[in-house]
Protein backbone atom coordinates (compact mmCIF):
# COMPACT_ATOMS: atom_id res chain seq x y z
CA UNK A 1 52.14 88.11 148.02
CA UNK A 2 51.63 84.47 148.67
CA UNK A 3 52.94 82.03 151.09
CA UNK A 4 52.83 77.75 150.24
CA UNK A 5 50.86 75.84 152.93
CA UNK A 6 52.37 71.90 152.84
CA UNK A 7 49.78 71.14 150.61
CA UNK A 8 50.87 72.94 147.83
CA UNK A 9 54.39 71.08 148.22
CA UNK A 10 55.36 69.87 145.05
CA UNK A 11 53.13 71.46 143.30
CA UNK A 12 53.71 73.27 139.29
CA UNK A 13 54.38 77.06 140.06
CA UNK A 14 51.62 77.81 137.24
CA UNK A 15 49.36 75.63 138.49
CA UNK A 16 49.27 76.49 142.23
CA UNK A 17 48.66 80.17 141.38
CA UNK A 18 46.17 79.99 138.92
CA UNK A 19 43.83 78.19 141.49
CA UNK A 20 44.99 80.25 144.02
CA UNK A 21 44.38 83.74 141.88
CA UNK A 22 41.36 81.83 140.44
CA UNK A 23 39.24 83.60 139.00
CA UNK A 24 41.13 86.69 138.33
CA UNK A 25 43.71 85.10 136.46
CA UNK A 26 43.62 82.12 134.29
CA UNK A 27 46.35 79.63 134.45
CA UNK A 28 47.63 80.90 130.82
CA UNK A 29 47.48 84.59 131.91
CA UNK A 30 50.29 82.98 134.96
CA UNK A 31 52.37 81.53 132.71
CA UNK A 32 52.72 84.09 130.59
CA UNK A 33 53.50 86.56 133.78
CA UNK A 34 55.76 83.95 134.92
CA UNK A 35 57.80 83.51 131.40
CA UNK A 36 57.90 87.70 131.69
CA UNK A 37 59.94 87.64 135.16
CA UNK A 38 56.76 88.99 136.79
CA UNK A 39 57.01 86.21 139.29
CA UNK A 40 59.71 85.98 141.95
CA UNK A 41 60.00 83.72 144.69
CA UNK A 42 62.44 85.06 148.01
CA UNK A 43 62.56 88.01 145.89
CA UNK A 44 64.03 86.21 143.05
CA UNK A 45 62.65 85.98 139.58
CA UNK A 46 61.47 82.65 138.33
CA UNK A 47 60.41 81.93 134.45
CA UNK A 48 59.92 78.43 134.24
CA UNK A 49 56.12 77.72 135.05
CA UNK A 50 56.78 74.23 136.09
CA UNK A 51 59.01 74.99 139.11
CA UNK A 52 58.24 72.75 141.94
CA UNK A 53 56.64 74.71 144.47
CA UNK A 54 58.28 74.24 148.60
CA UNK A 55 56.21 74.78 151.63
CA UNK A 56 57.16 78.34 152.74
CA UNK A 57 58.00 79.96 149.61
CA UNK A 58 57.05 83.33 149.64
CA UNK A 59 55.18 84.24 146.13
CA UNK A 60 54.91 87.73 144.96
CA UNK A 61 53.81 88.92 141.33
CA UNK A 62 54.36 92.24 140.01
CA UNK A 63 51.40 92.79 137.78
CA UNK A 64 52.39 94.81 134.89
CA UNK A 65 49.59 97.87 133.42
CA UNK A 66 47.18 97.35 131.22
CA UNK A 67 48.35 97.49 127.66
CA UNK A 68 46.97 99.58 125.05
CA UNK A 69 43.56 98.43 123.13
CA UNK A 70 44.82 98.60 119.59
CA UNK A 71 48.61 99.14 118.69
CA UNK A 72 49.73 101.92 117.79
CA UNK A 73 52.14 103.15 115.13
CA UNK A 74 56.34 103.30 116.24
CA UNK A 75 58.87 104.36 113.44
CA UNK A 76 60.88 101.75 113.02
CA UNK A 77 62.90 100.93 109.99
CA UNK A 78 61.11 98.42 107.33
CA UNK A 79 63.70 96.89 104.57
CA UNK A 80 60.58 97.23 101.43
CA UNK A 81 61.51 95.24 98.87
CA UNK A 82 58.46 96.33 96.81
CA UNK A 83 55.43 98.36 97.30
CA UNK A 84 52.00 99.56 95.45
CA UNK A 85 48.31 100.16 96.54
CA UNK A 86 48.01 96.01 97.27
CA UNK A 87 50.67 95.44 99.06
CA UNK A 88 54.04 95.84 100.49
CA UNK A 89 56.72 93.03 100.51
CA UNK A 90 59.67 93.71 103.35
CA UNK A 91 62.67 92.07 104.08
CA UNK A 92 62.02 90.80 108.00
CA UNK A 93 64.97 91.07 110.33
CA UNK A 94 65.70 88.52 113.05
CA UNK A 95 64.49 89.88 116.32
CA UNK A 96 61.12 91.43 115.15
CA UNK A 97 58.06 90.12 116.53
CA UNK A 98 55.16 90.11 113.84
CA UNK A 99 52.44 91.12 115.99
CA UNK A 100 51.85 92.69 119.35
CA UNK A 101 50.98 89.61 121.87
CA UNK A 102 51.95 88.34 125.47
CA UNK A 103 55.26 90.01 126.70
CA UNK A 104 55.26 91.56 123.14
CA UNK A 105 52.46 94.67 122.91
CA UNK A 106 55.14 97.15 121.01
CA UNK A 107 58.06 97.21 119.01
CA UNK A 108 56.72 94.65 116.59
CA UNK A 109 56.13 94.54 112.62
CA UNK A 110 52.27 95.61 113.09
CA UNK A 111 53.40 98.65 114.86
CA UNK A 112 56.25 99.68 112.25
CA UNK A 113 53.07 99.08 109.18
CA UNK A 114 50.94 101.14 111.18
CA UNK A 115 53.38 103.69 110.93
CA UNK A 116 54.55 103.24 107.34
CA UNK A 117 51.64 102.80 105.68
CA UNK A 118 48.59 104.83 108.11
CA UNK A 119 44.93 103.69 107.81
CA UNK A 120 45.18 101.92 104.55
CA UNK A 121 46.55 98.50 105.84
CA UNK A 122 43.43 95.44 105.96
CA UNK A 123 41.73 95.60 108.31
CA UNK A 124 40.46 91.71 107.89
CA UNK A 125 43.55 90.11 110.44
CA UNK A 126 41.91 92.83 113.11
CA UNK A 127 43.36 95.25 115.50
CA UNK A 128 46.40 93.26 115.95
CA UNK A 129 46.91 91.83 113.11
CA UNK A 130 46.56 94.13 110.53
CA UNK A 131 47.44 93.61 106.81
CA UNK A 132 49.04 90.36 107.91
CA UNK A 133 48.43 86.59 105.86
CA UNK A 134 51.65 84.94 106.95
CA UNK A 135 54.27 85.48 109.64
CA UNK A 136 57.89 84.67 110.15
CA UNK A 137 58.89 83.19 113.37
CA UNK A 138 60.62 86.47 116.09
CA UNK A 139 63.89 85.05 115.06
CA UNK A 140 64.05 84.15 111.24
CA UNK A 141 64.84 86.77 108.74
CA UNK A 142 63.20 86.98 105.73
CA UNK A 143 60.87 87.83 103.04
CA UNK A 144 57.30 88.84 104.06
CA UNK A 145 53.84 90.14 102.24
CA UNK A 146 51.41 92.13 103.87
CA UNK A 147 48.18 93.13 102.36
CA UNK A 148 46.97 96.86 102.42
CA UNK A 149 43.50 96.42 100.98
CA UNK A 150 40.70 93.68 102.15
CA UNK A 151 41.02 92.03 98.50
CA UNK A 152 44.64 91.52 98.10
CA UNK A 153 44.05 90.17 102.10
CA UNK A 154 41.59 87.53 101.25
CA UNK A 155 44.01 86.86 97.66
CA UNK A 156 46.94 86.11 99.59
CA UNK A 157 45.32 84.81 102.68
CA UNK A 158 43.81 81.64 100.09
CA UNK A 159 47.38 81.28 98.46
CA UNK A 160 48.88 81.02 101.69
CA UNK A 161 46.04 78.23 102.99
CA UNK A 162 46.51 76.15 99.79
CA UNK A 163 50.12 76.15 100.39
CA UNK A 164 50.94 76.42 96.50
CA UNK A 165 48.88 73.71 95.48
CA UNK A 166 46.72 74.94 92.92
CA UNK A 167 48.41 78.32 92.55
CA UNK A 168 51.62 79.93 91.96
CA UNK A 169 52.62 80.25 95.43
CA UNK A 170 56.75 79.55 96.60
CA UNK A 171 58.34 80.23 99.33
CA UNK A 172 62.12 78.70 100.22
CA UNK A 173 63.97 78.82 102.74
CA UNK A 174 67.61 78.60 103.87
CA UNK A 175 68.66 77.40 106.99
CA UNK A 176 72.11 76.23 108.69
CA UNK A 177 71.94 73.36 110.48
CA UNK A 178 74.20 70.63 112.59
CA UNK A 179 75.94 67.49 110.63
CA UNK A 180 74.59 66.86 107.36
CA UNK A 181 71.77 64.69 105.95
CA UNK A 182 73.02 61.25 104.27
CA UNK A 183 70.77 62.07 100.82
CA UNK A 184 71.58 65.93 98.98
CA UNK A 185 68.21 65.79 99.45
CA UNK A 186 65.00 64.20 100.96
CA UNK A 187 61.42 65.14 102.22
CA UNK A 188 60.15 65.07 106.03
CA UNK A 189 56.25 63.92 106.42
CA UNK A 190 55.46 63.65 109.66
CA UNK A 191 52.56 65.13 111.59
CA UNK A 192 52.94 67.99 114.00
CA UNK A 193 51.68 69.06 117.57
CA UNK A 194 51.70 70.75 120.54
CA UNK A 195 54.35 69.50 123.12
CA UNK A 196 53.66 67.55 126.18
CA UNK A 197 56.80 69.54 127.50
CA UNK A 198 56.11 72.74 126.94
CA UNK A 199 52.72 74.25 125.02
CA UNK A 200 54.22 76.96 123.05
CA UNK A 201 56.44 74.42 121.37
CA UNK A 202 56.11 71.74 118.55
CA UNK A 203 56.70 68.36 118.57
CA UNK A 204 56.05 65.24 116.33
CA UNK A 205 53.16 63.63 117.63
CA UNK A 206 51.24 60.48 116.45
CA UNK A 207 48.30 60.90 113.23
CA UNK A 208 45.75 59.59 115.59
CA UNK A 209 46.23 62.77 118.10
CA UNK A 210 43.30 65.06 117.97
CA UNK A 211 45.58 68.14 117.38
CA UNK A 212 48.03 66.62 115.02
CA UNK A 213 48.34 68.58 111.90
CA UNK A 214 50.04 67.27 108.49
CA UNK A 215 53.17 68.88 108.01
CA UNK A 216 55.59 68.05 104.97
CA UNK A 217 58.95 69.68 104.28
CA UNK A 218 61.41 69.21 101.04
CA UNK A 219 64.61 69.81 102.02
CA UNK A 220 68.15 69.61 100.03
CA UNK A 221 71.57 70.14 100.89
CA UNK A 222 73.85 73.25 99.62
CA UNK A 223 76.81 73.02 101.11
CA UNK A 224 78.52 70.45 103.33
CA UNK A 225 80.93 72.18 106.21
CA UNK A 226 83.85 69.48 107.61
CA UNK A 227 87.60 68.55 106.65
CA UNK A 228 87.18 66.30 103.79
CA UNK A 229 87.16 62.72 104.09
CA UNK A 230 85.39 62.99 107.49
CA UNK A 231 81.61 63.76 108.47
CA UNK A 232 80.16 67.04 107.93
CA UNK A 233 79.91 68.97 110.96
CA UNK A 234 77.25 71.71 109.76
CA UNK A 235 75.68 71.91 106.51
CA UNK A 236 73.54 74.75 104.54
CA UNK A 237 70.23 73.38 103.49
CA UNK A 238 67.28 74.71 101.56
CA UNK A 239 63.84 74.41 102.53
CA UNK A 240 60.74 74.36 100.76
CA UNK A 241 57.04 73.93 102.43
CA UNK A 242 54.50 72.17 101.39
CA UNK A 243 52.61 73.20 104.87
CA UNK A 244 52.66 75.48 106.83
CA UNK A 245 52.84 75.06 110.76
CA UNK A 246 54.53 76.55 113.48
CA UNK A 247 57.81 75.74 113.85
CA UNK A 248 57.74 73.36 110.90
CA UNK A 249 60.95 73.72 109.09
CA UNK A 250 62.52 73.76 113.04
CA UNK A 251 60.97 70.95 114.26
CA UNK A 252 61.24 69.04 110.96
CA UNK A 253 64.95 69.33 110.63
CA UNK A 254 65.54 68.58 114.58
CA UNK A 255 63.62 65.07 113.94
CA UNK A 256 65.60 63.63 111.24
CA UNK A 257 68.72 64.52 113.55
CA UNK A 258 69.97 68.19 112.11
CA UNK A 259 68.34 70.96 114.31
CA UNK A 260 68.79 74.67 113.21
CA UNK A 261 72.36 76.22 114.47
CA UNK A 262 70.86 78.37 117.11
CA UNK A 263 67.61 76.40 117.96
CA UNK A 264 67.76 76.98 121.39
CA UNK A 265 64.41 75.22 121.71
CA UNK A 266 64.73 72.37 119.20
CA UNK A 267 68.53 71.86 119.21
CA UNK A 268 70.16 72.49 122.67
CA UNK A 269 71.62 69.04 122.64
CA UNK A 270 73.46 69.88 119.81
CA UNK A 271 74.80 73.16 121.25
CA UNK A 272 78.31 71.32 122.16
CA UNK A 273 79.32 70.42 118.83
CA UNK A 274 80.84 74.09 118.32
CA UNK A 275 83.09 72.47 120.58
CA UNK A 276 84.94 70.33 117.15
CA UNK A 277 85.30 73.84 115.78
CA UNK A 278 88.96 75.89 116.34
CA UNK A 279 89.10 79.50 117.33
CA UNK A 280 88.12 82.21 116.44
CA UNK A 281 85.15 79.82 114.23
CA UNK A 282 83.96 78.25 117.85
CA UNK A 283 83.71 81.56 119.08
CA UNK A 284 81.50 83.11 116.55
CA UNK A 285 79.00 79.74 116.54
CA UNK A 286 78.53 79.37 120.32
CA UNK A 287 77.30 83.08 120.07
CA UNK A 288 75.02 83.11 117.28
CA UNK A 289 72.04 84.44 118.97
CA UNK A 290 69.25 82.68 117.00
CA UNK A 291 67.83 80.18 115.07
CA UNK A 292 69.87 79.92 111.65
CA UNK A 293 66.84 79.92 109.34
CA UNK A 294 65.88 82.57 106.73
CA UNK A 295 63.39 83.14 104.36
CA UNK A 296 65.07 83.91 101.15
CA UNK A 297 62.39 83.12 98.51
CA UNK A 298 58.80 84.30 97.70
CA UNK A 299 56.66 84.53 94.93
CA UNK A 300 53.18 84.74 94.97
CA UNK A 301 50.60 86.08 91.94
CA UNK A 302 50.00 89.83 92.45
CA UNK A 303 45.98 89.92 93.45
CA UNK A 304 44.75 92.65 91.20
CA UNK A 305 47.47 92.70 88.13
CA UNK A 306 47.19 88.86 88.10
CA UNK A 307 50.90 88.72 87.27
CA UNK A 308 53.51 86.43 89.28
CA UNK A 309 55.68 88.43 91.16
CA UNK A 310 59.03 87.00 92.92
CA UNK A 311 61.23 88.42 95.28
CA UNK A 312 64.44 86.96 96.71
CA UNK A 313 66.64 87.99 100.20
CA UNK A 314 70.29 87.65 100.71
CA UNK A 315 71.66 86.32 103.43
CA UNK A 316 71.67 88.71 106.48
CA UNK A 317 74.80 89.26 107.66
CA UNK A 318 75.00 87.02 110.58
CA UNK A 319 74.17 84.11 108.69
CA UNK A 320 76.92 84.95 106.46
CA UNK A 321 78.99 85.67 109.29
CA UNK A 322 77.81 81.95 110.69
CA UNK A 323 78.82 80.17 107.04
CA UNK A 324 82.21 82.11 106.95
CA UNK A 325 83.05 81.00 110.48
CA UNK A 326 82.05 77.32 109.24
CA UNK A 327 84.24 77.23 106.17
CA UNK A 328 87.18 78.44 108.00
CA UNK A 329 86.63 75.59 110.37
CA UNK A 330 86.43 73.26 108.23
C-alpha cells in the first residue's frame, strides 16, 4: 500500500507507480495490473492508467499469482470447418482470445488446440503461440487456420506475410458499420500506428513516423440500412485486405467516417445514433456487445497437396440479429 506525497500531485497513475515499484515492476507490467482492476485507490478499483494522481490517495495493488509457464489444454468447443494432418481451419467465435497474454493466460483458442489436437500442433509460434500464423481480433468472429506441422507453419506463415500478393491467398471480411460510404465502393490507404492516446490502440499516423506501417483496405458496400429517400443510417460492407495490421479494417473504416457498430474503441462517438432507430431495433443495437466485424472468407493453397482450398462462414447469429434489427428500422 502506497500513500501520494504532494509531489506526486498530478501525476499519471501508471507512471507514479512504476517509479515508485521500480525495479520490480515495469511501467507496462502497471498498466496492465491497472487495466485488470488490480489497482484500487480508497479501496476502489481504478482501470484507466492515466488517472491523475491527488496528494493523499491511498494506493494498494493486489498482485495476482504467478501464471502457468506454458498453457495448458481446456476443452472448449472449436466450430472445425476442416481438418487433416496440416492443418485445421475453425470457425472463431466473438469473445475468444487467440492466445494466452496479459489478463488473458486461459480460456483462449491456444488452450482449446492444445486440447483438440495434443502434441502435434507447430511448435514454430512457441509456447504460447502454438500452431498459430494469423489471429482474429477477441471480438470478431470468423474463419481461422492453424498449422499442426512446422511446414504447413512456415507455408502459411509466408502467405500470410505477402498478404496475397504473389500467391493465392483471400481473406474477406464483413462488417456492419454506421451511415454509409458515398461510393458502393472505394479503397482506404493510409498508414497505421500506435496511438498517442492509448498504446494498445491504432491510429492513423503520418508516413514519416518511425512506427508507421502501410496499411490498405478495399472496401464495398452490401446493403444500405435507412427509409428511402433519406441517408443511410448503417450499412453492411465487405472488406478485403491488402495488409494486415492490427486493428486495420477498425481503424480504417472509423477514418473515412463509418466506425464498426460496436467499436467501443474506434466508434464511441457514434454510439448515439441508435438513438434515430424505433423500438424494439434501438434496443437490440445499443446492446450489441462487440465490434460488428466478421471474417467470412478464406482461402489459402493447402501446403503439402498444393491445391487451393476455400472456406466461407455465415453470419453468427448476432450479426444477423444486428442486420434484422436494422432492416426493421429502416
Amino acid at each position: 500500500m502506497l500513500t501520494a506525497e504532494e509531489s506526486a500531485a498530478g501525476s499519471r497513475l501508471d507512471q507514479w507507480l512504476a517509479a515508485a515499484l521500480a525495479p520490480e515492476f515495469s511501467r507496462s507490467r502497471v498498466q496492465a495490473l491497472i487495466r485488470e482492476g488490480a489497482v484500487t485507490i480508497a479501496g476502489e478499483p481504478v482501470t484507466e492508467p492515466k488517472r491523475k494522481v491527488a496528494a493523499g490517495d491511498v494506493v494498494a495493488i493486489a498482485v495476482p499469482p504467478p501464471e502457468p509457464p506454458e498453457p495448458e489444454g481446456e476443452a472448449i468447443p472449436l466450430a472445425i470447418l476442416y481438418e487433416d494432418a496440416d492443418l485445421v481451419v475453425i470457425d472463431k467465435p466473438a469473445g475468444l482470445v487467440v492466445h494466452p497474454g496479459a489478463g488473458n493466460w486461459s480460456g483462449t483458442l491456444v488452450n482449446a488446440l492444445i486440447a483438440h489436437c495434443g502434441d502435434t500442433l507447430s511448435g514454430i509460434g512457441g509456447v504460447r503461440r502454438p500452431g498459430i500464423v494469423h489471429r482474429l481480433d477477441k471480438d470478431t468472429s470468423g474463419v481461422m487456420v492453424v498449422a499442426k506441422t512446422d511446414h504447413a507453419h512456415r507455408a502459411l506463415a509466408a502467405a500470410f506475410a505477402d498478404h496475397g500478393r504473389t500467391g493465392d491467398l483471400e481473406r474477406a471480411y464483413v462488417g456492419i458499420v454506421w451511415g454509409a460510404p458515398p461510393r458502393p465502393s472505394g479503397t482506404v490507404d493510409v498508414p497505421l500506428g500506435r496511438s498517442s492516446k492509448d498504446r494498445t490502440l491504432r491510429a492513423v499516423v503520418s508516413a514519416q513516423r518511425a512506427d508507421a506501417r502501410h496499411a490498405v483496405t478495399h472496401y464495398k458496400v452490401l446493403e444500405r440500412f435507412g427509409p428511402d429517400g433519406m441517408d443511410p443510417f448503417a450499412s453492411l460492407v465487405e472488406c478485403r485486405l491488402e495488409t494486415g495490421r492490427t486493428h486495420q479494417i477498425r481503424v480504417h473504416m472509423a477514418h473515412i467516417g463509418h466506425p464498426l457498430v460496436g467499436d467501443r474503441d474506434y466508434g464511441r462517438a457514434f454510439r448515439s445514433k441508435a438513438n434515430r432507430l424505433a423500438e424494439p431495433a434501438r434496443i437490440i443495437v445499443e446492446a450489441f456487445p462487440r465490434q460488428a466485424l466478421h471474417a467470412c472468407l478464406l482461402a489459402f493453397r493447402h501446403p503439402t497437396t498444393h491445391m487451393v482450398m476455400r472456406f466461407e462462414a455465415p453470419l453468427p447469429k448476432d450479426m444477423d440479429m444486428l442486420v434484422a434489427a436494422f432492416r426493421r428500422g429502416a
